[in-house]
C-alpha atoms as a PDB file:
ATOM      1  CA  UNK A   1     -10.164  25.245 -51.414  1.00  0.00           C
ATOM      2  CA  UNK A   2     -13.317  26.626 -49.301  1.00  0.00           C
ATOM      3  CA  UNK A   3     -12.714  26.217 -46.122  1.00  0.00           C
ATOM      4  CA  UNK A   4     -15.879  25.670 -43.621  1.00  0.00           C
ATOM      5  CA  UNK A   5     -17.825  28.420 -41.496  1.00  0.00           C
ATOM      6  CA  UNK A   6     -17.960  27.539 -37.970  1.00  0.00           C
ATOM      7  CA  UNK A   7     -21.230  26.668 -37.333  1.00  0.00           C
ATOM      8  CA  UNK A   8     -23.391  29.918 -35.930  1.00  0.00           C
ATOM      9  CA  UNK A   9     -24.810  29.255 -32.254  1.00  0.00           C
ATOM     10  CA  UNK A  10     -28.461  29.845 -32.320  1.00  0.00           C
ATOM     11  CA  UNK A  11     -28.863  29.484 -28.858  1.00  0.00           C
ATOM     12  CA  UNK A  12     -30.968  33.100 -27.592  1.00  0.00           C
ATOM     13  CA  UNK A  13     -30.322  34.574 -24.455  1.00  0.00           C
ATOM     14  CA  UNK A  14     -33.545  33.643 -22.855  1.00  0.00           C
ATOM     15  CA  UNK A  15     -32.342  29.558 -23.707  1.00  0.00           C
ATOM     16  CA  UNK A  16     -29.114  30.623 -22.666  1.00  0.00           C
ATOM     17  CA  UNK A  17     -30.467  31.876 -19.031  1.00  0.00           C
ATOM     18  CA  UNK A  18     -32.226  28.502 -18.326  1.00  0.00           C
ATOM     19  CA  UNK A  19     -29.588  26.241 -19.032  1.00  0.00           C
ATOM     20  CA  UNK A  20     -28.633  24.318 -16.157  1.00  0.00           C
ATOM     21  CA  UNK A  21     -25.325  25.833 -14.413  1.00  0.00           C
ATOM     22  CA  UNK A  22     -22.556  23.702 -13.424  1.00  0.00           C
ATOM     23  CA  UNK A  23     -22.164  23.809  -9.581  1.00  0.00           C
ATOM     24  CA  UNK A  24     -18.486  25.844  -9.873  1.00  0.00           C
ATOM     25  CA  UNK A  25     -21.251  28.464 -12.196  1.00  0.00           C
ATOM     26  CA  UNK A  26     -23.769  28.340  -9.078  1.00  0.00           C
ATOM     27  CA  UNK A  27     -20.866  29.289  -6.402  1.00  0.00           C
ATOM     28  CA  UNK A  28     -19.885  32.196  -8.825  1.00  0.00           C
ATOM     29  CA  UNK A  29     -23.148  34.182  -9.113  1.00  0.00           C
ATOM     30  CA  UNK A  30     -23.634  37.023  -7.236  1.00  0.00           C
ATOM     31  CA  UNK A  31     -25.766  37.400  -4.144  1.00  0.00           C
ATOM     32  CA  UNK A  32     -28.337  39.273  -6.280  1.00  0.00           C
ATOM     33  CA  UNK A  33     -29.129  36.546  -8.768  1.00  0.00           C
ATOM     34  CA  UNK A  34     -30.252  34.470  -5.472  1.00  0.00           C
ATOM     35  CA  UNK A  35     -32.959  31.202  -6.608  1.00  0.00           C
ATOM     36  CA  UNK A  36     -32.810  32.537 -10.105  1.00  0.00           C
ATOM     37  CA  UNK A  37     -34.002  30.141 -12.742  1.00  0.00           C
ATOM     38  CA  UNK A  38     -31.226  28.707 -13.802  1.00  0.00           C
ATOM     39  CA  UNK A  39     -30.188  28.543  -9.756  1.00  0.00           C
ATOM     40  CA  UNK A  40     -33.830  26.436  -9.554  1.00  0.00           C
ATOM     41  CA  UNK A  41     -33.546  24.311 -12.773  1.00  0.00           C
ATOM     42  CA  UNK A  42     -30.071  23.517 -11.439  1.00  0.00           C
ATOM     43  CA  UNK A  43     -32.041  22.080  -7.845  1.00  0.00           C
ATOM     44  CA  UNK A  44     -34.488  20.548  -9.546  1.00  0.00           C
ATOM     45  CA  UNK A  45     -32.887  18.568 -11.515  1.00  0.00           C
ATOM     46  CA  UNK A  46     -30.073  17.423  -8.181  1.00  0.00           C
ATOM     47  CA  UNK A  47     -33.811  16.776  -6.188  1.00  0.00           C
ATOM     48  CA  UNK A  48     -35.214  14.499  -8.709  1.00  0.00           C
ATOM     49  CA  UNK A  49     -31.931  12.588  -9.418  1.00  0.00           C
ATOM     50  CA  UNK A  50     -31.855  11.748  -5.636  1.00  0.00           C
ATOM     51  CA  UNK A  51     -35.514  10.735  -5.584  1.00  0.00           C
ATOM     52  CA  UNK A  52     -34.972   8.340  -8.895  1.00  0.00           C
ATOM     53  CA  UNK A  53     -32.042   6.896  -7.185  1.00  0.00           C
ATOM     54  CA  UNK A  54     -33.875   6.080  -4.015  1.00  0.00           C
ATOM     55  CA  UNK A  55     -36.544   4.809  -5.766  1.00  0.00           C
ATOM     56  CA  UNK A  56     -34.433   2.580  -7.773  1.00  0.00           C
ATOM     57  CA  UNK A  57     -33.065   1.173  -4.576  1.00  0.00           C
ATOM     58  CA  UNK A  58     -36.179   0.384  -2.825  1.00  0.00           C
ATOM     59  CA  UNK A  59     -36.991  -1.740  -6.305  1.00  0.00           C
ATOM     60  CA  UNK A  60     -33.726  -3.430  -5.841  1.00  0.00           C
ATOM     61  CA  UNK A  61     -34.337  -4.191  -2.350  1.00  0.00           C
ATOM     62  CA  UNK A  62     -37.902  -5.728  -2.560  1.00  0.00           C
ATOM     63  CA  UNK A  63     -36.403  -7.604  -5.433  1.00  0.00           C
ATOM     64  CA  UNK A  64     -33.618  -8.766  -3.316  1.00  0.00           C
ATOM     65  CA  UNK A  65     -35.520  -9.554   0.335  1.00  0.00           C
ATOM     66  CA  UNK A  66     -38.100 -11.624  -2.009  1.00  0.00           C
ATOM     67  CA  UNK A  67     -35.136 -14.139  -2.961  1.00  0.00           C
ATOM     68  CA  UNK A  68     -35.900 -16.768  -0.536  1.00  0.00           C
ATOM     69  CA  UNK A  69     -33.045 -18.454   0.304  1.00  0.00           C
ATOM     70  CA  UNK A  70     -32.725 -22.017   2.164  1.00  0.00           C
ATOM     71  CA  UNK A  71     -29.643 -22.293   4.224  1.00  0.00           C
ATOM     72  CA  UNK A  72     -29.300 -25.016   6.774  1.00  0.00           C
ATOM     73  CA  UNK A  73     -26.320 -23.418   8.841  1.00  0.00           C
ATOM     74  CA  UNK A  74     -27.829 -21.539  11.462  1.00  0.00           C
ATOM     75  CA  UNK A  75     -24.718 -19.222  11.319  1.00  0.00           C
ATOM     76  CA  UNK A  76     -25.288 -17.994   7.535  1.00  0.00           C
ATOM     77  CA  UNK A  77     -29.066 -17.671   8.396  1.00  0.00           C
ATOM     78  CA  UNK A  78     -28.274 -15.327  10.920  1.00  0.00           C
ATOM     79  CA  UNK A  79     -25.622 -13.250   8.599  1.00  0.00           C
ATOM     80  CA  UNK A  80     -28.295 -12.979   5.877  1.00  0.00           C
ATOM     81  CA  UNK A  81     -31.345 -11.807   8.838  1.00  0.00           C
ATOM     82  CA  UNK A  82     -28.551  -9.767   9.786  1.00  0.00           C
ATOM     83  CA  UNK A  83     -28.362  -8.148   5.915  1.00  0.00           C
ATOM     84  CA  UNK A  84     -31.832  -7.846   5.769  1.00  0.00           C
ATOM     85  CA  UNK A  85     -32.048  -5.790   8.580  1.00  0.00           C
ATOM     86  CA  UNK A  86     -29.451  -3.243   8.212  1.00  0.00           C
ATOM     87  CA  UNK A  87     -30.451  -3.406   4.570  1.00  0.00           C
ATOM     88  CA  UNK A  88     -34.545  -2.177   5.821  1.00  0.00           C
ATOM     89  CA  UNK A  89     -32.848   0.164   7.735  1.00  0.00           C
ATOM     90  CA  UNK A  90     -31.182   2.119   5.601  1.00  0.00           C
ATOM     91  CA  UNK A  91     -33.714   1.973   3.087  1.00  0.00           C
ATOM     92  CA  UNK A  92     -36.495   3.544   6.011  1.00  0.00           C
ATOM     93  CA  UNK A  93     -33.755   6.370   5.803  1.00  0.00           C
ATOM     94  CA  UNK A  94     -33.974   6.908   2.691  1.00  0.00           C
ATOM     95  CA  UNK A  95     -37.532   6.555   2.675  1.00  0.00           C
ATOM     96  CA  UNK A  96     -37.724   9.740   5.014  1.00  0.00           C
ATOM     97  CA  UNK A  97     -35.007  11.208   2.531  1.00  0.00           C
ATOM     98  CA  UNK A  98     -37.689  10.717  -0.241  1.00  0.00           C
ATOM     99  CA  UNK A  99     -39.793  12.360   2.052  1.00  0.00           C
ATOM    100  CA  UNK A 100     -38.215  15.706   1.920  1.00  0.00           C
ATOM    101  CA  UNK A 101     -36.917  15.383  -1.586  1.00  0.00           C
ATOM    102  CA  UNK A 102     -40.511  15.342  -2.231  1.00  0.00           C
ATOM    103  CA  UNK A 103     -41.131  18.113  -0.017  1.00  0.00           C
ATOM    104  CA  UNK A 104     -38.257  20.417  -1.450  1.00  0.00           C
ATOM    105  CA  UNK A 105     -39.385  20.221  -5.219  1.00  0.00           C
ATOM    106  CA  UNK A 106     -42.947  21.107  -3.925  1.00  0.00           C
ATOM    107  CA  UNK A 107     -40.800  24.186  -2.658  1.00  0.00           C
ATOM    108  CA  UNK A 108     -39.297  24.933  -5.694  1.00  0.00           C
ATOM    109  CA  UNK A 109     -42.629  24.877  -7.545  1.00  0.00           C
ATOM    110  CA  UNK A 110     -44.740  27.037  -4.929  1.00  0.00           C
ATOM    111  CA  UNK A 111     -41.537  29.236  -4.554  1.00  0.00           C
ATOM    112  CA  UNK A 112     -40.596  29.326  -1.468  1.00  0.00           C
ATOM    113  CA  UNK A 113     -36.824  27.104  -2.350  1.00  0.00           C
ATOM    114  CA  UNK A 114     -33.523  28.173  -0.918  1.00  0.00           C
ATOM    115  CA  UNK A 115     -35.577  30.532   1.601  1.00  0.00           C
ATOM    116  CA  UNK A 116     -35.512  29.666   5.264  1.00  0.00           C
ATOM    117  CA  UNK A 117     -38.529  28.457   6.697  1.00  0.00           C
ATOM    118  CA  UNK A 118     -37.954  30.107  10.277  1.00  0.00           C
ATOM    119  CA  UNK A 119     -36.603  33.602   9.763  1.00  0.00           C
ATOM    120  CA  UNK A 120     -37.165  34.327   5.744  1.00  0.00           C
ATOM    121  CA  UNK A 121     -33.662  34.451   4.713  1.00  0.00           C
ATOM    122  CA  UNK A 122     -31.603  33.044   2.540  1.00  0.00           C
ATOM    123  CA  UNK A 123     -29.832  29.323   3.409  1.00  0.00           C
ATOM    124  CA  UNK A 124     -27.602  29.720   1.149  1.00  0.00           C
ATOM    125  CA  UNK A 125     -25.918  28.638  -2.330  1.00  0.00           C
ATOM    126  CA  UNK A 126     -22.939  26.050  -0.320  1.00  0.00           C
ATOM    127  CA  UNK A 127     -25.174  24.610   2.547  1.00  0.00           C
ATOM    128  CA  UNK A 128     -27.735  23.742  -0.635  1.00  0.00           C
ATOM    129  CA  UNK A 129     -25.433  22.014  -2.726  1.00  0.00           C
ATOM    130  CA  UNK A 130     -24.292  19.713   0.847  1.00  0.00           C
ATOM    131  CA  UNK A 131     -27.579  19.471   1.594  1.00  0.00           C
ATOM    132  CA  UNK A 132     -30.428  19.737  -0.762  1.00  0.00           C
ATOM    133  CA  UNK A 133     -33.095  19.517   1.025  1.00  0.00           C
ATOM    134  CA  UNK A 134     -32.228  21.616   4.126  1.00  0.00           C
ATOM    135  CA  UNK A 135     -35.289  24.090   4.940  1.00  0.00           C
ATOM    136  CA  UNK A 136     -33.541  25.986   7.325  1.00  0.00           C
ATOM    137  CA  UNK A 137     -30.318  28.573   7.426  1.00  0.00           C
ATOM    138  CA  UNK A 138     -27.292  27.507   9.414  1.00  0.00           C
ATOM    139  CA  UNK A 139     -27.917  30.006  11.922  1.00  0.00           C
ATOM    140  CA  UNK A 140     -31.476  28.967  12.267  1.00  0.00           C
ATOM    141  CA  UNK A 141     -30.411  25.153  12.278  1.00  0.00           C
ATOM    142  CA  UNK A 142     -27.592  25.740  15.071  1.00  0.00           C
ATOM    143  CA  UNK A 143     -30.431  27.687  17.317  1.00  0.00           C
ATOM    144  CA  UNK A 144     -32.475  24.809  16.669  1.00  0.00           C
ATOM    145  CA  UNK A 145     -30.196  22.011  17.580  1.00  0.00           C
ATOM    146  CA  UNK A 146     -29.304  24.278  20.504  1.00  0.00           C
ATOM    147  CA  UNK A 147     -32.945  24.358  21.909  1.00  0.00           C
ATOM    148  CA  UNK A 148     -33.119  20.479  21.628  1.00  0.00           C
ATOM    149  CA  UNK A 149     -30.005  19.595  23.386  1.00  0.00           C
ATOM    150  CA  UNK A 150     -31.178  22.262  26.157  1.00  0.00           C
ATOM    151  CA  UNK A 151     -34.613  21.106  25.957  1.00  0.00           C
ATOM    152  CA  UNK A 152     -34.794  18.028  24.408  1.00  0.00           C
ATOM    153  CA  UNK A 153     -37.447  18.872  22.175  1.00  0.00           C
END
């Protein structure tokens, strides 16, 4: 009885370097692979997920503030204003979100991703993956929230 080959992998190493790392591979790479492609791709992909997803909630939203709904108690007219309203405002949050999702994968495309805006460096791998869209290092952040509480700025 023949038994049967395992099948060959045919992936190359150039495929193999632009697939999409888990975020446990991201954390392991070393300093020197910093905003590599597969570091990018990985990004990318986390940038536009959020974007779709806000998106999809500001269609839900319009959907749902266009349901008109008649109620004669003056108490559940109130609740639903009330819904409406802290619904708008966190969709305006998100819409400022969307903002700088937008603004990040322009980043990634011009190449400038994962590299502080203020001092050059690098944010970093962890404060990315907490916070996508962050154009600034922590240092550079901290000095920044700093100046405003001295300053209010």
């Amino acid at each position: 009885m023949a038994t049967k080959a395992a099948p060959k992998k045919t992936k190359s190493a150039k495929a193999d370097n632009t697939s999409i790392p888990t975020e446990a591979e991201l954390l392991k790479m070393p300093e020197s692979e910093y905003m590599n492609a597969r570091q990018l791709a990985f990004f990318k992909q986390r940038l536009q997920q959020l974007e779709d997803e806000i998106l999809t909630n500001a269609g839900e939203t319009t959907e749902h503030l266009r349901e008109t709904q008649f109620v004669p108690d003056p108490a559940d007219r109130a609740t639903i204003e009330e819904e409406h309203a802290l619904e708008l405002r966190t969709r305006d949050r998100e819409r400022k979100l969307l903002k700088k999702v937008q603004q990040s994968l322009a980043r990634i495309e011009s190449g400038e991703y994962g590299w502080c805006e203020e001092t050059g460096e690098a944010i970093g791998v962890p404060r990315l993956l907490a916070r996508p869209t962050a154009t600034l290092s922590l240092e550079a952040q901290e000095r920044r929230e700093m100046r405003q509480k001295m300053f209010g700025d």
